[in-house]
Protein backbone atom coordinates (compact mmCIF):
# COMPACT_ATOMS: atom_id res chain seq x y z
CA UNK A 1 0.51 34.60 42.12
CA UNK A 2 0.83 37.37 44.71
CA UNK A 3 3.42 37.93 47.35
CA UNK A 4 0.91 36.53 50.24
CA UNK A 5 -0.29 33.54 48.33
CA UNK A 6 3.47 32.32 47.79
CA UNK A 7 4.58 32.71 51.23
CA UNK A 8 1.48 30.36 52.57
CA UNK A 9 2.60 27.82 50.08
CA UNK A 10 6.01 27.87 51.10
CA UNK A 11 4.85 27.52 55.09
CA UNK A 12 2.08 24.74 53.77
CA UNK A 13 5.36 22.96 51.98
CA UNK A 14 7.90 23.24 54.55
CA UNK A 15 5.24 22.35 57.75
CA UNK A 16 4.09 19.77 55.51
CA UNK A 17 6.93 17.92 55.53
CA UNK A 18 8.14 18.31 59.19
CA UNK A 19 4.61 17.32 60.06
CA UNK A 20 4.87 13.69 58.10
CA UNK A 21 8.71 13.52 59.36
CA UNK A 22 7.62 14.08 62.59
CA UNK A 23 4.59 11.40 62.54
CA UNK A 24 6.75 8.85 61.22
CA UNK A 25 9.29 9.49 63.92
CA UNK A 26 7.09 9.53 66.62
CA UNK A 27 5.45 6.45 65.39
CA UNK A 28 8.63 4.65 64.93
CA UNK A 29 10.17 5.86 68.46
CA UNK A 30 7.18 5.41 70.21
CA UNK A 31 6.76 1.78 69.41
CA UNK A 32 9.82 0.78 70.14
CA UNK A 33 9.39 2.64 73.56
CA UNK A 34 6.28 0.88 74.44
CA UNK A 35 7.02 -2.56 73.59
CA UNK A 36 10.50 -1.65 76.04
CA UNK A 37 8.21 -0.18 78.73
CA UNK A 38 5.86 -3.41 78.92
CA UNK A 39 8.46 -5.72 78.96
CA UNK A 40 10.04 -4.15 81.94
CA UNK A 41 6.55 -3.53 83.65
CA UNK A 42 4.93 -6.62 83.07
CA UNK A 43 7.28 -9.33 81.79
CA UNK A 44 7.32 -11.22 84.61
CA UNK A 45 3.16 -11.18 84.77
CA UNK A 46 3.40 -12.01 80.88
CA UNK A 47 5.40 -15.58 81.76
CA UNK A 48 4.07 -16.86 85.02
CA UNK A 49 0.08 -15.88 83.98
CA UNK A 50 -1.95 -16.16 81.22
CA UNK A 51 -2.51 -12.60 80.74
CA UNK A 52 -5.63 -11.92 78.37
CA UNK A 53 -4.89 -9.80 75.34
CA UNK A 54 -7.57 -6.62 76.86
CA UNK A 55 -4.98 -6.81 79.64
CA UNK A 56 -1.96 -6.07 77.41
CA UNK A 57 -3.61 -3.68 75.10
CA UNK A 58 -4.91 -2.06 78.44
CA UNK A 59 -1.37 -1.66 79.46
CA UNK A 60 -0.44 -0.24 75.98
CA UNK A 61 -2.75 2.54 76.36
CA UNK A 62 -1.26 3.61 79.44
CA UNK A 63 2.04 2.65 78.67
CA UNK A 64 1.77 5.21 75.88
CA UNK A 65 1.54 8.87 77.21
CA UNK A 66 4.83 7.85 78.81
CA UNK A 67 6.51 7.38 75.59
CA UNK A 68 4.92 10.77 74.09
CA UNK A 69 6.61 12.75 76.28
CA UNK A 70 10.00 11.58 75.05
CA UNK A 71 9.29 11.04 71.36
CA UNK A 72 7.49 13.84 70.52
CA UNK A 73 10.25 16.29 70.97
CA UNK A 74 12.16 13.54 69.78
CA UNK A 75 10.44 12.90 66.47
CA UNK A 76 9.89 16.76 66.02
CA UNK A 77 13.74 17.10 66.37
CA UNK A 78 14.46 14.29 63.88
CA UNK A 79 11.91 15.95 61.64
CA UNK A 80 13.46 19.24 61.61
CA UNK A 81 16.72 18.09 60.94
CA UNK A 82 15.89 16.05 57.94
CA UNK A 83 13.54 18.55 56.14
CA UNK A 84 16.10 21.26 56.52
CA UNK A 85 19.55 18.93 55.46
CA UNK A 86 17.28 18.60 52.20
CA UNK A 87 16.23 22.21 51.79
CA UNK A 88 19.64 23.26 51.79
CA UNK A 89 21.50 20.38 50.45
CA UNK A 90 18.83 21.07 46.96
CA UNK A 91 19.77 24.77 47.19
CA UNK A 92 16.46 25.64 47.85
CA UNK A 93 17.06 27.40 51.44
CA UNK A 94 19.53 29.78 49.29
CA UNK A 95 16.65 30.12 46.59
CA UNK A 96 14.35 31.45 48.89
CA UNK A 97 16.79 33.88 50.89
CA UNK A 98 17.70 35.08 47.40
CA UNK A 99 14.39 35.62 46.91
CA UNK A 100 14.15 38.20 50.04
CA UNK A 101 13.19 35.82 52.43
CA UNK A 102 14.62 35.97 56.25
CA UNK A 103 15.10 32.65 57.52
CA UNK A 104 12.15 33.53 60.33
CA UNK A 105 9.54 34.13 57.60
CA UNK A 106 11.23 30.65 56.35
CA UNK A 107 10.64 28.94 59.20
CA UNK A 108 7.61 30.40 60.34
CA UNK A 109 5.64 27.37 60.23
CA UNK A 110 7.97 25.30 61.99
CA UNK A 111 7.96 27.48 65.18
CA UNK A 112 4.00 26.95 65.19
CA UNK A 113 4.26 23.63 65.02
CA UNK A 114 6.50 23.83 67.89
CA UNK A 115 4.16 25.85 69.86
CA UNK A 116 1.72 23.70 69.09
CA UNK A 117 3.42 20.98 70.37
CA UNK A 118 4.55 22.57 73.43
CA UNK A 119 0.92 23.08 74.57
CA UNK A 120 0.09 19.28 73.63
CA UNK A 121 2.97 18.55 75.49
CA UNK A 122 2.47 20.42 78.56
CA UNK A 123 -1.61 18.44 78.61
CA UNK A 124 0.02 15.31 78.36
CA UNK A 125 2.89 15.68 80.84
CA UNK A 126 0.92 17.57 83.44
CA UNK A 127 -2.33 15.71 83.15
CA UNK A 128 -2.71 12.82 81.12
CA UNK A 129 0.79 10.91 82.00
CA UNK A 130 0.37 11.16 85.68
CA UNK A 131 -3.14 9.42 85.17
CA UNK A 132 -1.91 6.75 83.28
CA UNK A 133 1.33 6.34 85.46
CA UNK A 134 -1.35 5.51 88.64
CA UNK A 135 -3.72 3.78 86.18
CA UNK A 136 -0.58 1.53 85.78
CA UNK A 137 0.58 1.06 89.50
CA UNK A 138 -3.31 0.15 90.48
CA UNK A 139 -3.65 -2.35 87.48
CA UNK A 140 -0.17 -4.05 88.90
CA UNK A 141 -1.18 -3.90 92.50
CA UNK A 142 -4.36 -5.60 91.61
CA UNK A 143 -2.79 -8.22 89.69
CA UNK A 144 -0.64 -8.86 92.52
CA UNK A 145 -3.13 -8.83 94.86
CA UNK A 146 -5.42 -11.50 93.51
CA UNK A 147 -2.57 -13.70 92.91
CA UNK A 148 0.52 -12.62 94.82
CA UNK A 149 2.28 -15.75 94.10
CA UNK A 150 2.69 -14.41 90.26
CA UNK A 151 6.02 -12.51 91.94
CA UNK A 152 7.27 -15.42 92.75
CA UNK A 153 9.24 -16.41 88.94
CA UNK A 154 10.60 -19.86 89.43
CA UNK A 155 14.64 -20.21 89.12
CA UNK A 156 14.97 -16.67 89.65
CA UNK A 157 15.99 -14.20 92.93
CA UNK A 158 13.09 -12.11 94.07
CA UNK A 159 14.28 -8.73 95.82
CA UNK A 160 10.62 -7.35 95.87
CA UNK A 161 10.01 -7.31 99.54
CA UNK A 162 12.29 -5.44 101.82
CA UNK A 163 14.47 -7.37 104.67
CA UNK A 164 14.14 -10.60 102.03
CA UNK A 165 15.22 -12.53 99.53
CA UNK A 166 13.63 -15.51 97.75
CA UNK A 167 14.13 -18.07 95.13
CA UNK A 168 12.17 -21.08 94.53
CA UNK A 169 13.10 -24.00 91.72
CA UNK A 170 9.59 -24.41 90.12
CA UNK A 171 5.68 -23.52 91.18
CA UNK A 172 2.69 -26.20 91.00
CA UNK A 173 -0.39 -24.70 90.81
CA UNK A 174 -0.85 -22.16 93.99
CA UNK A 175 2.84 -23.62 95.71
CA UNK A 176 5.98 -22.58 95.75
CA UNK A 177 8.41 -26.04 95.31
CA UNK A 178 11.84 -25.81 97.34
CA UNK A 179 11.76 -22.43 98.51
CA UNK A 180 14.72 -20.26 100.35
CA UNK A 181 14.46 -17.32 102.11
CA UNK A 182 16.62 -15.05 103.07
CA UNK A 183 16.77 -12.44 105.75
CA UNK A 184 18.37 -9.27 105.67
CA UNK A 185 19.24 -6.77 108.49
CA UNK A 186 19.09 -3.27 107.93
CA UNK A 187 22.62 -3.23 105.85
CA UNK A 188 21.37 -6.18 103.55
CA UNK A 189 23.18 -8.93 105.43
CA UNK A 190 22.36 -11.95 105.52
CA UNK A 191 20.65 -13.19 109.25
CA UNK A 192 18.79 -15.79 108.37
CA UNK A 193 18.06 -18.41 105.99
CA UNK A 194 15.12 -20.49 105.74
CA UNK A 195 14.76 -23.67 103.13
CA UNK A 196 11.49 -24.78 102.51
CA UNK A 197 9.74 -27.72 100.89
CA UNK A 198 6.82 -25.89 99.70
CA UNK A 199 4.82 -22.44 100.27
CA UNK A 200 1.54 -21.00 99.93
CA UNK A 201 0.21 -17.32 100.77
CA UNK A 202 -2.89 -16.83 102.70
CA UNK A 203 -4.24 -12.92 102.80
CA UNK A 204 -4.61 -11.70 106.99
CA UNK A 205 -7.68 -9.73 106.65
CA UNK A 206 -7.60 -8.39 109.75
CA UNK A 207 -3.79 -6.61 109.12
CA UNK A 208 -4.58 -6.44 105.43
CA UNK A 209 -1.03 -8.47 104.65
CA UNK A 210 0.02 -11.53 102.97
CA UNK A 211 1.50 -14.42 104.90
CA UNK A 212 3.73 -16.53 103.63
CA UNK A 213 3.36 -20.11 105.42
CA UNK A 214 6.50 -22.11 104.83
CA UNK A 215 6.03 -25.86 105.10
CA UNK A 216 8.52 -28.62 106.30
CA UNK A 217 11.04 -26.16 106.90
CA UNK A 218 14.66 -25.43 108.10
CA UNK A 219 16.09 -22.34 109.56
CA UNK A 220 19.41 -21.02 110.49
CA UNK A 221 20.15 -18.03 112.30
CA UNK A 222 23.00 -15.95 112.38
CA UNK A 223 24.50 -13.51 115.27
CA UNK A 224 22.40 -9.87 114.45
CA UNK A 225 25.12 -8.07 115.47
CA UNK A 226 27.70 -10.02 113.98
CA UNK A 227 26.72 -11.73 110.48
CA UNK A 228 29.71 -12.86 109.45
CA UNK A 229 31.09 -14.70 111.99
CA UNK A 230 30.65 -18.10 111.18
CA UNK A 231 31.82 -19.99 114.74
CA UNK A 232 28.26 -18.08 116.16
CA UNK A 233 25.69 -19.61 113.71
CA UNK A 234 23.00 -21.75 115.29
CA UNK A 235 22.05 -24.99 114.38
CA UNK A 236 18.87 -25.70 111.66
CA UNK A 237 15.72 -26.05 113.60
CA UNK A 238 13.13 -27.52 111.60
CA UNK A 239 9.61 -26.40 111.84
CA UNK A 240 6.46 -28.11 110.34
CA UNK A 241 5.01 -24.76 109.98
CA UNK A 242 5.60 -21.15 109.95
CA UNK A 243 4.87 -17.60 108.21
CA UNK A 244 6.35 -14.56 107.07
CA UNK A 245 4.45 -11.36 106.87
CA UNK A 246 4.19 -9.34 103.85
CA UNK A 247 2.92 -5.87 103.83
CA UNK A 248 0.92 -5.19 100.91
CA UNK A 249 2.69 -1.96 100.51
CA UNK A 250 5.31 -3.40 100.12
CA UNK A 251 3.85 -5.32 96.66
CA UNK A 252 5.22 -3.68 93.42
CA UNK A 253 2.92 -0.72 92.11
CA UNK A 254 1.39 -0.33 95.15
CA UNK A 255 -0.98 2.97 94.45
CA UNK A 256 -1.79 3.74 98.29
CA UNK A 257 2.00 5.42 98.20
CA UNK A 258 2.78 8.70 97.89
CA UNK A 259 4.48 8.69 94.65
CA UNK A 260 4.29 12.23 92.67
CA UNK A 261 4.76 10.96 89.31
CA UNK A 262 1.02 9.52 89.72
CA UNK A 263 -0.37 12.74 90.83
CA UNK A 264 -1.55 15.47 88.23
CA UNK A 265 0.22 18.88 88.50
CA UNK A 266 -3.13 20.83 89.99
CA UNK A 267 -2.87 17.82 92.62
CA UNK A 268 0.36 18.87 93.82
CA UNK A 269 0.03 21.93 93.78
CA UNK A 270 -2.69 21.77 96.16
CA UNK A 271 -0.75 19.73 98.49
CA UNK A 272 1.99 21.37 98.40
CA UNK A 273 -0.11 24.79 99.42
CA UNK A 274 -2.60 23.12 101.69
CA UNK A 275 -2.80 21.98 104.84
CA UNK A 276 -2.13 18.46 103.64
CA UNK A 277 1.87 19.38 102.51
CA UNK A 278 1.89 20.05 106.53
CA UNK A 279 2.41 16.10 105.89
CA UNK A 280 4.99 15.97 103.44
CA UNK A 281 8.71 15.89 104.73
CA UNK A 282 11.16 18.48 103.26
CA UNK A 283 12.33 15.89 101.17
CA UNK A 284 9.47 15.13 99.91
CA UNK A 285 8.21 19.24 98.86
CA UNK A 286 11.57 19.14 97.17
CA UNK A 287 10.61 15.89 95.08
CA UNK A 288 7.54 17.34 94.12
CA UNK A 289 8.42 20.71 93.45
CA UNK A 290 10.96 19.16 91.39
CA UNK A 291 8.65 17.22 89.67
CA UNK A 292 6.30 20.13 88.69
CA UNK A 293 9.61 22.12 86.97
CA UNK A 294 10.45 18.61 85.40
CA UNK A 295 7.14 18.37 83.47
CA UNK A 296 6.65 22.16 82.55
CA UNK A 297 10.28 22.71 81.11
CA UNK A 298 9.79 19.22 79.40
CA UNK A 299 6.78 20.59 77.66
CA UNK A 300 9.05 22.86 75.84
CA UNK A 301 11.73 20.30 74.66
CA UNK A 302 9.85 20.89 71.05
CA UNK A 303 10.79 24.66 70.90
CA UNK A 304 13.98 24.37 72.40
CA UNK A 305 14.79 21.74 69.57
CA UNK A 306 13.12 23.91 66.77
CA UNK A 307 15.83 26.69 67.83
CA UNK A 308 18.55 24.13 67.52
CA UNK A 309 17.60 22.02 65.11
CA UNK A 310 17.13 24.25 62.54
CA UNK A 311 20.77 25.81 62.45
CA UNK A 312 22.09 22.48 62.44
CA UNK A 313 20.30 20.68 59.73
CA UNK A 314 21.33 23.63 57.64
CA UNK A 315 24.59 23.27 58.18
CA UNK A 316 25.08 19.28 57.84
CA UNK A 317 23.28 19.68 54.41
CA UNK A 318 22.64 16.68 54.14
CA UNK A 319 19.94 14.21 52.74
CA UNK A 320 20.61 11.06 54.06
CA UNK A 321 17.83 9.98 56.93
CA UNK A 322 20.56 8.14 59.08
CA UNK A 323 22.90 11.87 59.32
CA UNK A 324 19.78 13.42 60.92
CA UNK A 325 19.20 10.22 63.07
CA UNK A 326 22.20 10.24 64.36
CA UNK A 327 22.18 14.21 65.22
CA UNK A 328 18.96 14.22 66.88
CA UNK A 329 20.14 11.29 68.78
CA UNK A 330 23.26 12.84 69.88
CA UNK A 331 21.44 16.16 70.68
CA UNK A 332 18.08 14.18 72.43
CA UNK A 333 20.27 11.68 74.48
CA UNK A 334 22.01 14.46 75.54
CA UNK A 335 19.45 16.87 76.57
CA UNK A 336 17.48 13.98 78.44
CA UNK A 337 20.28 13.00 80.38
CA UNK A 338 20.20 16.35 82.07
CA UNK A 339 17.03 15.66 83.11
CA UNK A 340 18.10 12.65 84.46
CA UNK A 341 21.01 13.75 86.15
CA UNK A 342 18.74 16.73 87.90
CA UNK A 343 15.92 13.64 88.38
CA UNK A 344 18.61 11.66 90.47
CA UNK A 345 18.83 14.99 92.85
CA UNK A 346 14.55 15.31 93.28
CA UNK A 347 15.24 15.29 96.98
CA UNK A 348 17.39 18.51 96.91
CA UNK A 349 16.21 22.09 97.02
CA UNK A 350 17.83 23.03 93.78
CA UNK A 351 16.87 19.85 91.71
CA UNK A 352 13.44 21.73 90.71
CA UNK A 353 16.07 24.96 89.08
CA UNK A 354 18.16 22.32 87.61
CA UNK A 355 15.24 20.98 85.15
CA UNK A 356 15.43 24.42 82.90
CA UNK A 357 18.99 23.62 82.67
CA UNK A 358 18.90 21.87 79.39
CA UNK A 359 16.56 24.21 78.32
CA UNK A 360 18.61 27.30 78.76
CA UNK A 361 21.28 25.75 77.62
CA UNK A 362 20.39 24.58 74.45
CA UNK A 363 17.53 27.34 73.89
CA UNK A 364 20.56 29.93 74.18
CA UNK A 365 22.76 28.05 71.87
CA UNK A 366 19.95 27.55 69.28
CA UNK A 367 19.15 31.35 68.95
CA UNK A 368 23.32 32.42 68.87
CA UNK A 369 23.40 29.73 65.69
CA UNK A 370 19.92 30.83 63.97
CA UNK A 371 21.33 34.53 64.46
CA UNK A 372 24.17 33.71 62.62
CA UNK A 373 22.91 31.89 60.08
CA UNK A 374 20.12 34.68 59.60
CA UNK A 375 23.16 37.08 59.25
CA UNK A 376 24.71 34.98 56.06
């Protein structure tokens, strides 16, 4: 067997095995991702409706790019670390450099892989996950829409529409049982409560809101400027009748809101370059300028953790699955909480610089301990 031909069977072995690693990681991670993410986004919808199983494998499908873009890199950094804790932990890393191998003709195949996975990464975070983030809002906001009442969970508080707070002990068909409302000022305080026998929600076509008519019931007001003093209260004045207006955009999910995370990166870009980011507030160029340097240095989470994780599963040398869990945990959790932390500042200038912090970080630690280990 020639030089050549030995080489490409070394890179099919080695990418081999990350590749299969990596599957099963991503498989594993992502599952357990999804089945989180629908819970959160339609639990409530899940209880109070009889949601048809399309529905729910609908929301899968878009629920899923969003978990890609954290457990690929993820997976791909579990991967690495387990396939190389075995390689040297058999000896045969130290086989092969005794053989006249550097460790970058080694891991030559891993770095495609990365590469690859970068560029899959950067389609999915700057195309197909904004998609299916608005697919998601619109198929909530529709839900909502055709039965707004399905907000409503009995024996629960509802903080879903601003200025208000609800709770109701039970619904019968399209009522709300024993209802209480209440209103808050513009420093959430407490103005006004309202106890109601039963409720209903007609739609105001004309305004395009929701009304909620309160029947048989009893309010109390409060001094505005003064909440808390008790002696200024008014009596309960009962009413046969009344409503409260809710704006639709105020529903959950509503997809008529500017929200950047629903927009695909060319989008942005063209508003933010156009005429139409004349209407967008500073704040708001900052959010999405930080969003466009949050989904580009994402996309290269995979090389950044091919750099790292390579040096490091080398040197545990180990070949127990639950060591290299528990490092690409540690290493992951860490990494994406800088993302969060710089996420948490989208409204700032430098928020969009702060997003290739992680990467340089880590990238420039990853090269100093593959230099080093190259050098042994």
């Amino acid at each position: 067997m020639d030089l050549t031909g030995g080489l490409n069977i070394i890179d099919r072995y080695i990418g081999r095995q990350v590749i299969v690693s990596a599957m099963i990681g991503v498989a594993t991670l992502s599952s357990v991702l999804v089945f989180g993410k629908l819970l959160k986004e339609i639990f409530e919808l899940l209880v109070e409706k009889d949601m048809p199983l399309g529905m729910v494998i609908t929301f899968i499908s878009y629920i899923l790019p969003f978990s890609l873009i954290y457990t690929i890199p993820w997976g791909f950094l579990t991967a690495v670390l387990l396939v190389f804790g075995r390689l040297s932990a058999d000896n045969e890393l130290i086989s092969l450099r005794m053989a006249g191998m550097s460790l970058v003709r080694i891991c030559r195949s891993v770095f495609i892989l990365a590469m690859t996975l970068t560029l899959f990464s950067l389609w999915i975070n700057n195309t197909i996950f904004p998609h299916a983030q608005g697919k998601i809002d619109e198929a909530k906001y529709d839900m909502v829409v055709d039965d707004p009442l399905s907000l409503f969970v009995a024996d629960k508080e509802i903080h879903d529409f601003k200025g208000f707070c609800f709770y109701t002990e039970e619904r019968i068909g399209d009522k709300l049982m024993r209802l209480e409302v209440i209103q808050l000022n513009a420093a959430e305080r407490p103005i006004k409560y309202i106890h109601a026998n039963s409720a209903y929600i007609e739609h105001d076509i004309k305004s395009d809101n929701l009304l909620l008519a309160l029947e048989d019931a009893m309010i109390v007001d409060k001094d505005s400027s003064n909440p808390r003093d008790l002696n200024k209260i008014k009596p309960g004045i009962k009413i046969g009748k009344t409503y409260i207006t809710i704006p639709l955009e105020q529903l959950r999910g509503d997809p008529r809101r500017f929200r950047p995370s629903t927009l695909d990166t060319a989008e942005l870009k063209r508003r933010l370059h156009s005429q139409d980011g004349n209407l967008l507030t500073v704040e708001q160029k900052h959010i999405v300028r930080t969003e466009i340097n949050k989904r580009y240095s994402f996309s290269f989470a995979c090389l950044t953790f091919a750099l790292i994780g390579i040096p490091l599963g080398v040197t545990a040398q180990r070949r127990e699955s639950s060591i290299g869990f528990a490092l690409s945990l540690g290493i992951a959790a860490l990494y994406f909480l800088f993302i969060i932390i710089a996420d948490t500042m989208r409204d700032k200038e430098y928020a969009q610089y702060l997003m290739w912090l992680p990467n340089l970080l880590f990238m420039g630690l990853g090269i100093v301990l593959f230099v080093r280990l190259g050098r042994k």
